[in-house]
N, C-alpha and C. Protein backbone atom coordinates (compact mmCIF):
# COMPACT_ATOMS: atom_id res chain seq x y z
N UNK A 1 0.83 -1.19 0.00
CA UNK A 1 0.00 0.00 0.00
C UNK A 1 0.88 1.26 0.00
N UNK A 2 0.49 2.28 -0.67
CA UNK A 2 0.77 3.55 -0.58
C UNK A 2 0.80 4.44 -0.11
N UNK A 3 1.41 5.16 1.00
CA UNK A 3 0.33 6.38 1.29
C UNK A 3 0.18 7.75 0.87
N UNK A 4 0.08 8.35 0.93
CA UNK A 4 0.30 9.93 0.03
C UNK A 4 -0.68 10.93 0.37
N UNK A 5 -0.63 12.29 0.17
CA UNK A 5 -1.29 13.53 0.48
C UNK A 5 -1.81 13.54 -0.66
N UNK A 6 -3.18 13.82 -0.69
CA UNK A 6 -4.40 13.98 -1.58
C UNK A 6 -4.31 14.80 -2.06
N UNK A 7 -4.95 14.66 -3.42
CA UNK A 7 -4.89 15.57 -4.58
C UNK A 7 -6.17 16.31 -5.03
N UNK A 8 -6.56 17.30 -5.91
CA UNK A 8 -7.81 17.23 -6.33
C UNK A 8 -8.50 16.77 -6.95
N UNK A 9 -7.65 15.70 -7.83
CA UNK A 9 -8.06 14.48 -8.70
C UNK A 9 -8.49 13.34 -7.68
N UNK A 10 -8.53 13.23 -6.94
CA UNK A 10 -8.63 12.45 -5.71
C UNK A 10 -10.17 12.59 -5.50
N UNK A 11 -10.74 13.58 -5.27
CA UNK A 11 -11.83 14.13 -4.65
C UNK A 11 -13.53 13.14 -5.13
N UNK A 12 -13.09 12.67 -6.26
CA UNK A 12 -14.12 12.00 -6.99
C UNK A 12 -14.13 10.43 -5.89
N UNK A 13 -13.23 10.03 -5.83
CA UNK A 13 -13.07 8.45 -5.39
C UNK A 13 -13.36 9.20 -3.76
N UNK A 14 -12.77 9.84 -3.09
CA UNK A 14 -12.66 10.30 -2.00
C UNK A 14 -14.10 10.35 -1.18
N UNK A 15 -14.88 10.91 -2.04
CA UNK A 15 -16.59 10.98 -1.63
C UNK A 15 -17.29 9.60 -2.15
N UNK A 16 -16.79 9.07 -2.89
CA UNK A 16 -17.36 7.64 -3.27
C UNK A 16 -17.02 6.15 -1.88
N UNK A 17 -15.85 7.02 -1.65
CA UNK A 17 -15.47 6.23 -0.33
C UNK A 17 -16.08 6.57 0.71
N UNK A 18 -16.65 7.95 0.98
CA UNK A 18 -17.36 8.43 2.00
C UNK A 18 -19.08 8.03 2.29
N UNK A 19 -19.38 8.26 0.88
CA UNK A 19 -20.66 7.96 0.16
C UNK A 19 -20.89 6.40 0.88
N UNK A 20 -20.15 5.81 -0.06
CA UNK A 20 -20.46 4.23 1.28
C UNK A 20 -20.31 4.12 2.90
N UNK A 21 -19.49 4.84 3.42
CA UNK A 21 -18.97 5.01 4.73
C UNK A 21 -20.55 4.97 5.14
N UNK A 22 -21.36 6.65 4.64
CA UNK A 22 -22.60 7.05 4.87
C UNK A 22 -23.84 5.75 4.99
N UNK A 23 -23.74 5.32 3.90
CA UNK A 23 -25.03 4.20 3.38
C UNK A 23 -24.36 3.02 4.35
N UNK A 24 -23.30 2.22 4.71
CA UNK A 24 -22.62 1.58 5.80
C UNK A 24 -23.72 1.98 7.38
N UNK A 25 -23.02 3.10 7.57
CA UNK A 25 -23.54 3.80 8.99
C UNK A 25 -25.14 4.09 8.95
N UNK A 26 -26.03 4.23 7.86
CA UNK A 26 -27.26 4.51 7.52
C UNK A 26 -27.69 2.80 7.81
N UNK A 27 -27.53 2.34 6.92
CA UNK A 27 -28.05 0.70 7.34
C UNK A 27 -27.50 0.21 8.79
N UNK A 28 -26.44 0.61 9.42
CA UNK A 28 -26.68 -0.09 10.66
C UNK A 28 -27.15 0.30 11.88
N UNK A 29 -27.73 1.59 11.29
CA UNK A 29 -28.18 2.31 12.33
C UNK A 29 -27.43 3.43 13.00
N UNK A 30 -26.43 3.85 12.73
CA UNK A 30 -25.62 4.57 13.19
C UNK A 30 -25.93 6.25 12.73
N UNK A 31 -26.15 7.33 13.88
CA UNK A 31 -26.17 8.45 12.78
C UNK A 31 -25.15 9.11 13.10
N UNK A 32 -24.57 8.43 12.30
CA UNK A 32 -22.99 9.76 11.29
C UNK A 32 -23.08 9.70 10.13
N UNK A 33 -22.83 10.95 9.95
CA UNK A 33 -22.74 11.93 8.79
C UNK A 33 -23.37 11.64 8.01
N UNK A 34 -24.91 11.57 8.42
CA UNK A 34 -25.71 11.47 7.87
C UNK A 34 -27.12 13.08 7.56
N UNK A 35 -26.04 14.04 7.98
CA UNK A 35 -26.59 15.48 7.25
C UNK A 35 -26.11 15.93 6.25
N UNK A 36 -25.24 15.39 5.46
CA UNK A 36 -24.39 15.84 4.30
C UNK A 36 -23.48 16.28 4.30
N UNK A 37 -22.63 15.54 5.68
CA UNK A 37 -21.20 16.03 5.80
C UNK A 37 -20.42 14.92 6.18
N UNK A 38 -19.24 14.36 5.80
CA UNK A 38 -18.27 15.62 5.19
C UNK A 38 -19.19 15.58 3.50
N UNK A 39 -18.32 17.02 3.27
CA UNK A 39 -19.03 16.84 1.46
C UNK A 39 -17.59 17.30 1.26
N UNK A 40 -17.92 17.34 -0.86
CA UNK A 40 -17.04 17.56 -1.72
C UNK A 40 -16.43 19.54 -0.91
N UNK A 41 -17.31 20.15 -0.33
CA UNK A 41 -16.60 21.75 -0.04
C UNK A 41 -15.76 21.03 1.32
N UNK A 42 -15.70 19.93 1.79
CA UNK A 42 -15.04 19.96 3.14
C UNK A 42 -13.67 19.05 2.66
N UNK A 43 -14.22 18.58 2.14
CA UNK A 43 -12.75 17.36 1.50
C UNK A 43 -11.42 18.45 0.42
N UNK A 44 -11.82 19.26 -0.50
CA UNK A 44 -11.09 20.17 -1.03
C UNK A 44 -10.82 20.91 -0.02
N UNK A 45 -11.08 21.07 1.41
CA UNK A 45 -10.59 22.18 2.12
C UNK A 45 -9.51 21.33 3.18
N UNK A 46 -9.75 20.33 3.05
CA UNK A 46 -8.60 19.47 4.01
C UNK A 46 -7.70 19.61 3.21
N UNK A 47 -7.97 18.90 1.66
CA UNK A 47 -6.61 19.19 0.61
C UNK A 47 -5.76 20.48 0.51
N UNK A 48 -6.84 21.29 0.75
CA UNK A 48 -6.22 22.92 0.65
C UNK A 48 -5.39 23.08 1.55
N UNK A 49 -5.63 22.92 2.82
CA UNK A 49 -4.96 22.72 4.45
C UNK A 49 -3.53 21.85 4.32
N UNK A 50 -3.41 20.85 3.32
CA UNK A 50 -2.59 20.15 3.37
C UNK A 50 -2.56 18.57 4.45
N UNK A 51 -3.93 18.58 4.76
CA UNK A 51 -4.37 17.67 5.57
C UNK A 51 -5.24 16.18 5.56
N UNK A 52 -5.37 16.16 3.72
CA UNK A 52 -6.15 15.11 3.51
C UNK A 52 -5.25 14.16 2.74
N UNK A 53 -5.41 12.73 2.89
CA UNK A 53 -4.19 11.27 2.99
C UNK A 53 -5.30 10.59 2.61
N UNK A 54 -4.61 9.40 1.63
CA UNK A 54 -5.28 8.56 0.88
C UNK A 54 -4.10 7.53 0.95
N UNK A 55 -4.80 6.10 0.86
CA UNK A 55 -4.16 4.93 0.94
C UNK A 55 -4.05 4.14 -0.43
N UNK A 56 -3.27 3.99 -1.38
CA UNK A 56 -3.57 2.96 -2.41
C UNK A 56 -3.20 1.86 -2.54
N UNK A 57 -3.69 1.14 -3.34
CA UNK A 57 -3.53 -0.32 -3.83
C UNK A 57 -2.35 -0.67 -4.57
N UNK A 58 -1.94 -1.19 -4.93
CA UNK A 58 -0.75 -1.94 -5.66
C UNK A 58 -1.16 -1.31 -7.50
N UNK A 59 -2.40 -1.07 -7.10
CA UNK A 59 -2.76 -0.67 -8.74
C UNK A 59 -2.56 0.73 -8.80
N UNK A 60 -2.09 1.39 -7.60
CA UNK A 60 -2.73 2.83 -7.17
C UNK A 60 -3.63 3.43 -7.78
N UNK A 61 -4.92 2.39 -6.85
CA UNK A 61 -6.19 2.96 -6.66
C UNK A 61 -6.59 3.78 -5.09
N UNK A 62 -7.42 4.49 -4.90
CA UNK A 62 -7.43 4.78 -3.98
C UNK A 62 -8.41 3.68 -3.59
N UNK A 63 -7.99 3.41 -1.86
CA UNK A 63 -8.68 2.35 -1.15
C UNK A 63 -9.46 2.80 0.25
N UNK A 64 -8.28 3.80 0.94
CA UNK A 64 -9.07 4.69 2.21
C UNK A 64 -8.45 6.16 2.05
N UNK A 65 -9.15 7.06 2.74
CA UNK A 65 -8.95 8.17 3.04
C UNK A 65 -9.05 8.87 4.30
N UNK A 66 -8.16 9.65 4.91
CA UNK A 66 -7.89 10.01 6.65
C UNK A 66 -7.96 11.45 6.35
N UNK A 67 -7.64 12.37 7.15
CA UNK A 67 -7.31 13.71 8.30
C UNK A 67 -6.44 13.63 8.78
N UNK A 68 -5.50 13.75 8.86
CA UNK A 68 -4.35 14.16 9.73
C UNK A 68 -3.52 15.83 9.83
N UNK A 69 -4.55 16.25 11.24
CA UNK A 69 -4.07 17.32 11.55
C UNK A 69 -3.46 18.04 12.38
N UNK A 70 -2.39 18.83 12.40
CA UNK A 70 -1.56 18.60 13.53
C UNK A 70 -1.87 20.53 14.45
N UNK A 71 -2.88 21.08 13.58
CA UNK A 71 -3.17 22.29 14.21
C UNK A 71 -4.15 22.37 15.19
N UNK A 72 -4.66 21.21 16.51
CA UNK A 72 -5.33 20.52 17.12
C UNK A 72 -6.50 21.08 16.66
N UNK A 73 -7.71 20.64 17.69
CA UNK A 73 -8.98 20.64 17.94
C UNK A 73 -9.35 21.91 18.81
N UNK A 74 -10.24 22.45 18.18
CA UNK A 74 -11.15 23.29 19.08
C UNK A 74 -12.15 22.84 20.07
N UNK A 75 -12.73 21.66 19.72
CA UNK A 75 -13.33 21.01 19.99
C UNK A 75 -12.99 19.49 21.21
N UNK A 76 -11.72 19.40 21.35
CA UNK A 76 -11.26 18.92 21.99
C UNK A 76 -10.61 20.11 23.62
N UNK A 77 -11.08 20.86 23.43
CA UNK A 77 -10.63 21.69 24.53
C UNK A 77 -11.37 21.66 25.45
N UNK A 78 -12.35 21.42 25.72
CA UNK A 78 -13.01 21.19 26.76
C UNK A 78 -13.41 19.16 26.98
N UNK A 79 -13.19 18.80 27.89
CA UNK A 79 -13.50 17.32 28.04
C UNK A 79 -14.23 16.85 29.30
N UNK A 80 -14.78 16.16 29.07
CA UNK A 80 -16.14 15.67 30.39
C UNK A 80 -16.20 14.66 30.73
N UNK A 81 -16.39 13.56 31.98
CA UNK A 81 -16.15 12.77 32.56
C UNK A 81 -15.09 12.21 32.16
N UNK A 82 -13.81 12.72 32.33
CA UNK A 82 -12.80 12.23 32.31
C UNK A 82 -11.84 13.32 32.24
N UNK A 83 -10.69 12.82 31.53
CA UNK A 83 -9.51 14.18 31.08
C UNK A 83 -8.70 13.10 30.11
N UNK A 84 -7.39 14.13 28.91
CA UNK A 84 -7.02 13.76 28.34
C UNK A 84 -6.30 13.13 28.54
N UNK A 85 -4.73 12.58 28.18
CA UNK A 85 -3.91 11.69 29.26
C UNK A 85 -2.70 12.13 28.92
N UNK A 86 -2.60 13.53 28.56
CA UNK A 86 -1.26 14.51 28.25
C UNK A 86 -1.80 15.52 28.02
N UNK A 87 -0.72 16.71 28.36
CA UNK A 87 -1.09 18.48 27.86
C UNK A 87 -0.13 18.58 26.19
N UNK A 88 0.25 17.64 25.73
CA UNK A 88 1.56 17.57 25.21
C UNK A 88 0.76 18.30 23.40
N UNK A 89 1.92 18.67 22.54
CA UNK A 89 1.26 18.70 21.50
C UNK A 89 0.74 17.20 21.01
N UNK A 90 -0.41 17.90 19.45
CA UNK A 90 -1.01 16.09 19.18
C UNK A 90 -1.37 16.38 17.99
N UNK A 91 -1.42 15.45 17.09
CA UNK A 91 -2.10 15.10 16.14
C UNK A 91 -3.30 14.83 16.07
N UNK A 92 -4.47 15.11 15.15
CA UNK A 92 -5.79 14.75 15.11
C UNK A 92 -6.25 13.69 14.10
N UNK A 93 -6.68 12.41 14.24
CA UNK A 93 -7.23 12.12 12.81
C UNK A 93 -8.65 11.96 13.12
N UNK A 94 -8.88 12.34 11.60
CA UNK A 94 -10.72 12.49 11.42
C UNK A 94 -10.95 11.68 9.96
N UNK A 95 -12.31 11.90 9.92
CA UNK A 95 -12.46 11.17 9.18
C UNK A 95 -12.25 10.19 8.03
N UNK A 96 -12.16 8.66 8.54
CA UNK A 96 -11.18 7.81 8.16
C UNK A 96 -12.40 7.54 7.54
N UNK A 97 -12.20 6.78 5.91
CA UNK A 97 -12.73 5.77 5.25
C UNK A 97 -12.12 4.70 4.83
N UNK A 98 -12.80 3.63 4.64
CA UNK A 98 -11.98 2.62 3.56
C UNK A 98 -13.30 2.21 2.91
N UNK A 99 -13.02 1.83 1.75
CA UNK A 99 -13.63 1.41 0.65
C UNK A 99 -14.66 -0.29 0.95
N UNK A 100 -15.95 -0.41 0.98
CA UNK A 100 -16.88 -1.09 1.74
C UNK A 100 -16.29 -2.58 1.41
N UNK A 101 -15.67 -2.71 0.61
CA UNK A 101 -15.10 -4.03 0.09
C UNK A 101 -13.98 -4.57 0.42
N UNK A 102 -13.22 -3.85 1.39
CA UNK A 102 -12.11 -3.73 1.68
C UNK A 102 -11.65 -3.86 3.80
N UNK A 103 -12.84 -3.68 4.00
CA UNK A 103 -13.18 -3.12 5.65
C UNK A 103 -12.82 -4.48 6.34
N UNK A 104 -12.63 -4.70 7.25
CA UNK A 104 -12.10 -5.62 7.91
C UNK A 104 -10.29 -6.15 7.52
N UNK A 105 -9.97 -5.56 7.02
CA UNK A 105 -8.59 -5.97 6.02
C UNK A 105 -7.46 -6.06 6.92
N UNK A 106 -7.61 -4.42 8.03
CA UNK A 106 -6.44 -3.97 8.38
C UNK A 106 -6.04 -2.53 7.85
N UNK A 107 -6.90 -2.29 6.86
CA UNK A 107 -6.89 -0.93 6.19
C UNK A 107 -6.19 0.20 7.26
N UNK A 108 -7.46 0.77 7.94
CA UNK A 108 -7.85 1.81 8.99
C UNK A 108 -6.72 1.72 9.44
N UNK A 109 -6.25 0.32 10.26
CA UNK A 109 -5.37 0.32 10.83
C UNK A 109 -3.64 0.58 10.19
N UNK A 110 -3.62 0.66 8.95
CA UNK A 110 -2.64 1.35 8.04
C UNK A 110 -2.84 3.19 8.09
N UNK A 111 -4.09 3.49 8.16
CA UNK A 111 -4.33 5.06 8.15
C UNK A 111 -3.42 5.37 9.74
N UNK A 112 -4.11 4.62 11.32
CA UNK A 112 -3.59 4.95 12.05
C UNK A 112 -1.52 4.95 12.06
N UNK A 113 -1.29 4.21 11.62
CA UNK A 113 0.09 3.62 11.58
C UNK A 113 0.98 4.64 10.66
N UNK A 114 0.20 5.45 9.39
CA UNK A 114 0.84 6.25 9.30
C UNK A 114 1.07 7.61 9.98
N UNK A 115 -0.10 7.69 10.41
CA UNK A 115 -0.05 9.03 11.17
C UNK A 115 0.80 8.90 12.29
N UNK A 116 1.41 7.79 13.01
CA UNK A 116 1.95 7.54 13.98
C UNK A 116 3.72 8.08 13.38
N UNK A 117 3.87 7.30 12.59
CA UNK A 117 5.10 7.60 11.70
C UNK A 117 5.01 9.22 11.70
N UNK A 118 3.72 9.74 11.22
CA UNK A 118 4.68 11.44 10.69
C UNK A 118 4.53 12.07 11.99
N UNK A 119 3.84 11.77 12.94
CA UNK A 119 3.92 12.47 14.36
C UNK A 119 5.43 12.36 14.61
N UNK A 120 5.81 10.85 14.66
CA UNK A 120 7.02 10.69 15.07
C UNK A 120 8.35 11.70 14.60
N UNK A 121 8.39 11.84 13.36
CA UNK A 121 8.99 12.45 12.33
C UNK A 121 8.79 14.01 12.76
N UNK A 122 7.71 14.68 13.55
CA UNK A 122 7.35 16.03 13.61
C UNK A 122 7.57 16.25 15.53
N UNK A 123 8.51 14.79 16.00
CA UNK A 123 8.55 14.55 17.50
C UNK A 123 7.02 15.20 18.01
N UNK A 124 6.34 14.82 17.78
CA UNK A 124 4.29 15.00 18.21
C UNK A 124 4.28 13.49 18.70
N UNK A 125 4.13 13.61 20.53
CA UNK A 125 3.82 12.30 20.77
C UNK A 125 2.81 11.86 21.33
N UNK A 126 1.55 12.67 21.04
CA UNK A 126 -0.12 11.74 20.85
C UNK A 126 -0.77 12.29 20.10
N UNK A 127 -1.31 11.48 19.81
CA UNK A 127 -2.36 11.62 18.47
C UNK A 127 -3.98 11.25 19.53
N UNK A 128 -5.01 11.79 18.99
CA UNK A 128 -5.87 12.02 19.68
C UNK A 128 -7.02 12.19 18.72
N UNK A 129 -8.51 11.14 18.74
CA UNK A 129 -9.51 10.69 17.96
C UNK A 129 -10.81 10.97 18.50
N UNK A 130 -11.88 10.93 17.65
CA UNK A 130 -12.85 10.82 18.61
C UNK A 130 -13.97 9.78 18.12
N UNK A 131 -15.27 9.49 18.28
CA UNK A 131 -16.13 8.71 17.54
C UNK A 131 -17.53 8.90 18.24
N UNK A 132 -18.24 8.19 17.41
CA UNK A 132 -19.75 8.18 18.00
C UNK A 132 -20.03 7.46 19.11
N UNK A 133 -21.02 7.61 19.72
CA UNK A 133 -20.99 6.63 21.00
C UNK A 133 -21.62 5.10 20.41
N UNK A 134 -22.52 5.25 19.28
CA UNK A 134 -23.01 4.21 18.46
C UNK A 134 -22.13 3.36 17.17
N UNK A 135 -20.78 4.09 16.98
CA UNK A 135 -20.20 3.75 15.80
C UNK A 135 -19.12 2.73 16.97
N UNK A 136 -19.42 1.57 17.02
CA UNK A 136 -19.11 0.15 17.49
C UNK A 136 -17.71 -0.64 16.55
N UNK A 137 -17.55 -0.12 15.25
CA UNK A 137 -16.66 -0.42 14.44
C UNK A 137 -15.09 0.33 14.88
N UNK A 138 -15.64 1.37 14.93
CA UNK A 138 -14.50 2.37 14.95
C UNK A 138 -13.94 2.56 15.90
N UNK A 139 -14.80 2.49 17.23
CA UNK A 139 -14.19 2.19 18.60
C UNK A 139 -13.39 0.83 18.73
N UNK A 140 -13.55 0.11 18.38
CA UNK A 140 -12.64 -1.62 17.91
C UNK A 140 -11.65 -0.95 17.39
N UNK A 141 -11.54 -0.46 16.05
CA UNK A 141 -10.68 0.24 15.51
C UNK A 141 -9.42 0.85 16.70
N UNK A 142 -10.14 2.11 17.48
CA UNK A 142 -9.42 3.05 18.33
C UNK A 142 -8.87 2.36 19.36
N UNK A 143 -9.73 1.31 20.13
CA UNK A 143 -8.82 0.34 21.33
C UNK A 143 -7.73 -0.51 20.53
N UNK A 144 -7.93 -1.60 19.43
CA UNK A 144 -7.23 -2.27 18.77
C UNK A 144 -5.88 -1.58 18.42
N UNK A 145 -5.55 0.23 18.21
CA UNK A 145 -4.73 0.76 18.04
C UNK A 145 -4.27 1.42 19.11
N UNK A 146 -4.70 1.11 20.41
CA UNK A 146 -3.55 1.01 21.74
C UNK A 146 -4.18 2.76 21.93
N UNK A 147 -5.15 3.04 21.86
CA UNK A 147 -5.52 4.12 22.59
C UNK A 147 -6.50 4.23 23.66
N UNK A 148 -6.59 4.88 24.63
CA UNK A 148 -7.11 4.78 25.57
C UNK A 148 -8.17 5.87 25.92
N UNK A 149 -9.52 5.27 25.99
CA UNK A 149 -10.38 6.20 26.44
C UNK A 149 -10.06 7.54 27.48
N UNK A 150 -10.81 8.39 27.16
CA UNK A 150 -10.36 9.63 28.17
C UNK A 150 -11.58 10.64 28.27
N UNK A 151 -12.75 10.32 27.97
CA UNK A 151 -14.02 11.18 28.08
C UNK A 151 -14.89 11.69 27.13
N UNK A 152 -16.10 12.71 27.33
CA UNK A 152 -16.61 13.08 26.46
C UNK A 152 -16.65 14.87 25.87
N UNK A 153 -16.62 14.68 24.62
CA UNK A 153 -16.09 16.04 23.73
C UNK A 153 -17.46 16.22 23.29
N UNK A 154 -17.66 17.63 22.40
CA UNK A 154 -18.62 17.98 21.52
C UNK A 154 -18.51 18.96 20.81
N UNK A 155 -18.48 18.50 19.11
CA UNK A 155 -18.53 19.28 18.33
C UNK A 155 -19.00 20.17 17.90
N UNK A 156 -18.81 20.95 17.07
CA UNK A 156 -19.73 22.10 17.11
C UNK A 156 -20.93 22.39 16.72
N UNK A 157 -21.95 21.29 16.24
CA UNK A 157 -22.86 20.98 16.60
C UNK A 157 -23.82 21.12 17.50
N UNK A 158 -22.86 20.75 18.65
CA UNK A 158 -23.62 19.99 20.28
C UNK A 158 -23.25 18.47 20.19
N UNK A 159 -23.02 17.76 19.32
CA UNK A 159 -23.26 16.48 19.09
C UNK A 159 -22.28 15.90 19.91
N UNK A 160 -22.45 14.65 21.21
CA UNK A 160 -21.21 14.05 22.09
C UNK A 160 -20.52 13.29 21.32
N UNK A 161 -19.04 13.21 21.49
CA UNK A 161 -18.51 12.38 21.02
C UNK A 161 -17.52 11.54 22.03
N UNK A 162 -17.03 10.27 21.95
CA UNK A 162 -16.40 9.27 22.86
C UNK A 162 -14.98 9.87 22.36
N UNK A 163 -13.73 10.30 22.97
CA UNK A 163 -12.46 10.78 22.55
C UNK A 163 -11.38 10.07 23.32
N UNK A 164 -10.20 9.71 22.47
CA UNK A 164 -9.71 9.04 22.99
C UNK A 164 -7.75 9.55 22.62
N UNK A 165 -7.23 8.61 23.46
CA UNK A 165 -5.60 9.67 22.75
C UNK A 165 -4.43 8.46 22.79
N UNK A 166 -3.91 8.22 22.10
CA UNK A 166 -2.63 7.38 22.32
C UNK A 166 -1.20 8.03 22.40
N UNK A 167 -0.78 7.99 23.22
CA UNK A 167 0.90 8.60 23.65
C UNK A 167 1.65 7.56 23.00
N UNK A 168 2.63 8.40 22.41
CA UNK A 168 4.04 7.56 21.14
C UNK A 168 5.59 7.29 22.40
């Protein structure tokens, strides 16, 4: 697999990967991002940022797509029944996809693994996630990658989210 900083040629497969993410989380009941976000104006603005990562195939196709941002969270500044488990700088990743055919692979867990690498590389030693309290996949995901619960956040929305942080 590949990894690489997203392009604007990207953007087509990028929402096609999301697009399922959506209809995924819609059939199992889950509501994320199920108001029409992220969209095509939010994905060109991660690219713009320099913040949107794509995973490819041996064919280099695109397979998943991440966030990795290292200008933290606004939204992570306040935390509730709990606390974070460092003041330290951190990395953010957000919205991870992988391609519906592909999920269970180990994918995701390639998105986390790189971001671990460029933290390392930028000496940033936690990276710090968050998820739905209903998205059951992704939390597997976040423990399976050695991070540890630490309370509840909310976006700007209002909407709670489960947040969690792994120290490098």
């Amino acid at each position: 697999m590949k990894f690489r900083k997203s392009e604007k040629k990207d953007v087509e497969i990028i929402m096609e990967i999301i697009n399922e993410a959506k209809d995924y989380f819609k059939s199992n009941g889950i509501d994320q991002w199920q108001n029409g976000y992220p969209n095509e104006e939010v994905i060109l603005n991660d690219i713009k940022n320099d913040e949107s990562y794509v995973l490819c195939d041996e064919n280099n196709k695109v397979v998943a797509s991440c966030v990795i941002s290292f200008r933290g969270e606004k939204s992570y500044n306040i935390i509730e029944k709990g606390s974070w488990k460092s003041n330290l700088p951190y990395a953010v990743i957000h919205r991870v996809a992988v391609k519906n055919k592909l999920k269970g692979k180990g994918i995701s867990s390639e998105l986390i693994k790189e971001a671990e690498k460029m933290c390392l590389e930028k000496k940033i030693k936690s990276i710090r996630i968050d998820t739905q309290e209903d998205n059951k996949s992704m939390q597997r995901l976040i423990i399976k990658n050695n991070f540890e619960y630490c309370g509840i956040i909310y976006i700007s929305d209002g909407s709670e989210r489960f947040a969690y942080e792994k120290l490098l």
